[in-house]
PDB file of N, CA and C in Angstrom:
ATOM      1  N   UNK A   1      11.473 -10.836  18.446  1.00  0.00           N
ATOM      2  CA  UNK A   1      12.245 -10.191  17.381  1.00  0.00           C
ATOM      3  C   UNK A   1      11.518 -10.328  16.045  1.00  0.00           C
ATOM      4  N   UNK A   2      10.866 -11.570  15.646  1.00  0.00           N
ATOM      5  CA  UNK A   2      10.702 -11.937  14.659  1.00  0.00           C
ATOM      6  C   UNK A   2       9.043 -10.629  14.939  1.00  0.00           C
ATOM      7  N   UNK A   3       8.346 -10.840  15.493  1.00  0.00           N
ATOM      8  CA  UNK A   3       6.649 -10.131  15.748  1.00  0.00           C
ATOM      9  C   UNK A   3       7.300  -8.485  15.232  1.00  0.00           C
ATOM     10  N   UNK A   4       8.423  -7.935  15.846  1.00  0.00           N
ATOM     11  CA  UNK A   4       8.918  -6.710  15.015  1.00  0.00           C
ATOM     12  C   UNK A   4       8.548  -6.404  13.992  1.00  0.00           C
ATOM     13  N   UNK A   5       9.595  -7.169  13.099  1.00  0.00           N
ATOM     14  CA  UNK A   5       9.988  -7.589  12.112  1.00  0.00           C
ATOM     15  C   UNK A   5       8.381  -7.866  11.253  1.00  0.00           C
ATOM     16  N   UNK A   6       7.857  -8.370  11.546  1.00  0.00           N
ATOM     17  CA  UNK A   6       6.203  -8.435  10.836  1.00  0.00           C
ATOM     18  C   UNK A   6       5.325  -7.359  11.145  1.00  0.00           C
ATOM     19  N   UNK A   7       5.528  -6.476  12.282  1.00  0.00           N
ATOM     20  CA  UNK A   7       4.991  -5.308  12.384  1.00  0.00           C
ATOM     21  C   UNK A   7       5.529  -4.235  11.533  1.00  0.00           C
ATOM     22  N   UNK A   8       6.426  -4.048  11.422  1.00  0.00           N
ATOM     23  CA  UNK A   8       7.560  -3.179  10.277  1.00  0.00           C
ATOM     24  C   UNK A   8       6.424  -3.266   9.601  1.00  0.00           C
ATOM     25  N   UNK A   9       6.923  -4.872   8.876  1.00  0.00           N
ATOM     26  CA  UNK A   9       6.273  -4.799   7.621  1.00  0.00           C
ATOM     27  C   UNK A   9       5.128  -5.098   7.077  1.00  0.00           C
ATOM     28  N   UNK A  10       3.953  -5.278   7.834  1.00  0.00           N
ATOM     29  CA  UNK A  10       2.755  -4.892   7.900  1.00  0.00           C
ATOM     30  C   UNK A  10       2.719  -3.237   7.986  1.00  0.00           C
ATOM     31  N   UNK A  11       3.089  -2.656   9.031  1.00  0.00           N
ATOM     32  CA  UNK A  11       2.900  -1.169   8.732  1.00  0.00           C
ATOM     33  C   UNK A  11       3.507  -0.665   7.479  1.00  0.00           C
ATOM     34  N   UNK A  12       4.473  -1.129   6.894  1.00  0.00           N
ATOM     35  CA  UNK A  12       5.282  -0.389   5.737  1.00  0.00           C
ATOM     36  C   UNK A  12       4.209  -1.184   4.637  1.00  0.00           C
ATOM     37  N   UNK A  13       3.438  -2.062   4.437  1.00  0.00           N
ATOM     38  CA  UNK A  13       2.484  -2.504   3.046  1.00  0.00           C
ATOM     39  C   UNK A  13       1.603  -1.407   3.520  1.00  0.00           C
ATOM     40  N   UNK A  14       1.020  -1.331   4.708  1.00  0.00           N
ATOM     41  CA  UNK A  14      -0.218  -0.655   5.016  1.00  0.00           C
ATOM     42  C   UNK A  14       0.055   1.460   4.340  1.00  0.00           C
ATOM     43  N   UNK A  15       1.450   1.811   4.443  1.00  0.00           N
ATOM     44  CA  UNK A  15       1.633   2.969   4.202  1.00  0.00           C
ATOM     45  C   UNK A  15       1.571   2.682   2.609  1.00  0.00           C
ATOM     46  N   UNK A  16       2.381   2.104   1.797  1.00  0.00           N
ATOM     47  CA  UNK A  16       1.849   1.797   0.821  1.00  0.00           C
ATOM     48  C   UNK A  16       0.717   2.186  -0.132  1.00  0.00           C
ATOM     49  N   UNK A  17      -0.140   1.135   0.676  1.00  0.00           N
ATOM     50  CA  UNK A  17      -1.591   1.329   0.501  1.00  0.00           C
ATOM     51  C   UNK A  17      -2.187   2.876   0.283  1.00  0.00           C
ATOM     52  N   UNK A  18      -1.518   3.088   1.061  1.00  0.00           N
ATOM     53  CA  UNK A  18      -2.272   4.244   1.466  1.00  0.00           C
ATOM     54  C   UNK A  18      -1.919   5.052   0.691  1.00  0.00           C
ATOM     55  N   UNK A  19      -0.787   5.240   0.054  1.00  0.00           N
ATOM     56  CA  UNK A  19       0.301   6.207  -0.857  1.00  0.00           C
ATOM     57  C   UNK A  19      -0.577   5.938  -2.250  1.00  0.00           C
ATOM     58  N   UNK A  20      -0.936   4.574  -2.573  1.00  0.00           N
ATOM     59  CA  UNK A  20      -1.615   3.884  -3.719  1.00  0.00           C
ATOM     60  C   UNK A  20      -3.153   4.287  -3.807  1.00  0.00           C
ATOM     61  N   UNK A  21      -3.639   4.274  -2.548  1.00  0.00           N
ATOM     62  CA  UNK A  21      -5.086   5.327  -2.690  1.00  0.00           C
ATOM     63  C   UNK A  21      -4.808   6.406  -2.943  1.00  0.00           C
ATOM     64  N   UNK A  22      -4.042   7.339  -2.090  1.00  0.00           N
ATOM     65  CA  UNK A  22      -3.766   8.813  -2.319  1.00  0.00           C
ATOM     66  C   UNK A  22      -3.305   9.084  -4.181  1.00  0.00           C
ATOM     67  N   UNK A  23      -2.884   8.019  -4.948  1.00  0.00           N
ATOM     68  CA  UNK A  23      -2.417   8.454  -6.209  1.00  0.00           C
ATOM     69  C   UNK A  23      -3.873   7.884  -6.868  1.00  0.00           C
ATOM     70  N   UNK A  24      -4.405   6.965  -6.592  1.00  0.00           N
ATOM     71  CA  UNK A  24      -5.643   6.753  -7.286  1.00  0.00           C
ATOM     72  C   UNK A  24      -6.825   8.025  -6.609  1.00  0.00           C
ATOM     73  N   UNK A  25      -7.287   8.875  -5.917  1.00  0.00           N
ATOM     74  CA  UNK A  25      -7.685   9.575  -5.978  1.00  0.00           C
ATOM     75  C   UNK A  25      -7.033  10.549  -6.980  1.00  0.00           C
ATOM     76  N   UNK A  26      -6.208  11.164  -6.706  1.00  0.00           N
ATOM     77  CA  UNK A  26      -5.118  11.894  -7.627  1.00  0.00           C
ATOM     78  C   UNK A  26      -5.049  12.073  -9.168  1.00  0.00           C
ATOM     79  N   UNK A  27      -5.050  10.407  -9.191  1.00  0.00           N
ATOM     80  CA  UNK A  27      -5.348  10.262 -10.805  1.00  0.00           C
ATOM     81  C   UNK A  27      -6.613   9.862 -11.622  1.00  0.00           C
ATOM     82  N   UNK A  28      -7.505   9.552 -10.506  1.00  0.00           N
ATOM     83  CA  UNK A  28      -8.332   9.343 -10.851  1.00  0.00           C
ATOM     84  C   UNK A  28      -9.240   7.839 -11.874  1.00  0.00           C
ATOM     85  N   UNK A  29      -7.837   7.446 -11.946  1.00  0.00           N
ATOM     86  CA  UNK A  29      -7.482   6.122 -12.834  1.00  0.00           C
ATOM     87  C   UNK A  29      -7.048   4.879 -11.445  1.00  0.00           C
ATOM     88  N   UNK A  30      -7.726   3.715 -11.790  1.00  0.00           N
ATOM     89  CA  UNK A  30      -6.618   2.499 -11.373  1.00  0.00           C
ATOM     90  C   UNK A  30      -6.104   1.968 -12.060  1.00  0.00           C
ATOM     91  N   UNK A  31      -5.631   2.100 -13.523  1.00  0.00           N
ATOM     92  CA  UNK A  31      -5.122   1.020 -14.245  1.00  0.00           C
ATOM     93  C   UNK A  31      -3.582   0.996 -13.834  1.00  0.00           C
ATOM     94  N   UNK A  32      -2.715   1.899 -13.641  1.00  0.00           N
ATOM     95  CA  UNK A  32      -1.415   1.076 -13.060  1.00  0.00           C
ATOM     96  C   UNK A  32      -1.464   0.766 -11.558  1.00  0.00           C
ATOM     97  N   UNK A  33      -1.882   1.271 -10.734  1.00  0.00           N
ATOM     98  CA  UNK A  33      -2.642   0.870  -9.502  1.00  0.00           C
ATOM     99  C   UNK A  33      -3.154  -0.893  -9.170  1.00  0.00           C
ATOM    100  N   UNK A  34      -4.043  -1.347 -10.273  1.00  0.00           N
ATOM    101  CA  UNK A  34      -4.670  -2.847 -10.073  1.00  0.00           C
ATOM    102  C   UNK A  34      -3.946  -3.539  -9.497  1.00  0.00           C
ATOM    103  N   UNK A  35      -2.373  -3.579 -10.769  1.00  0.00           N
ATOM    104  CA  UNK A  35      -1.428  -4.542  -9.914  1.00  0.00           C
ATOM    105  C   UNK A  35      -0.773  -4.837  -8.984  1.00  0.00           C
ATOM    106  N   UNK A  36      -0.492  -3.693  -8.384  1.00  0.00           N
ATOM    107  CA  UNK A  36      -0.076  -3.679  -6.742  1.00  0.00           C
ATOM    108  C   UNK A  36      -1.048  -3.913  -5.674  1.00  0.00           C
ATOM    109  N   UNK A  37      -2.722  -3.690  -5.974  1.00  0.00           N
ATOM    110  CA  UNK A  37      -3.649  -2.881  -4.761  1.00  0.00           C
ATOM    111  C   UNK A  37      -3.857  -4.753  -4.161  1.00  0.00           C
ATOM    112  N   UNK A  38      -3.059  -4.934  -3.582  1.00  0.00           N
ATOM    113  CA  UNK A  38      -3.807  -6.500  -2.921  1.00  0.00           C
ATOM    114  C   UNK A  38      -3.757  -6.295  -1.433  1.00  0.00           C
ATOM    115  N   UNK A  39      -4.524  -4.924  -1.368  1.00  0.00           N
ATOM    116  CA  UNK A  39      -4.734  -4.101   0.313  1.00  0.00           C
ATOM    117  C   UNK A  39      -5.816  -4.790   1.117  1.00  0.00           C
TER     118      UNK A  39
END
């Protein structure tokens, strides 16, 4: 139950991530980006 539960949420940081690249391409900027990116 618990290995779930850490897969969730490993996949849900990992989409994240990914949402956080897709806006740093986008914007072309990382400065509000830095503080979250600990991908």
């Amino acid at each position: 139950m618990m290995k779930m539960a850490e897969d969730g949420i490993s996949a849900w940081l990992n989409s994240q991530c990914f949402v956080l690249g897709l806006w740093e391409r986008i914007l072309g900027e990382r400065k509000m980006i830095v503080a979250s990116s600990n991908c």
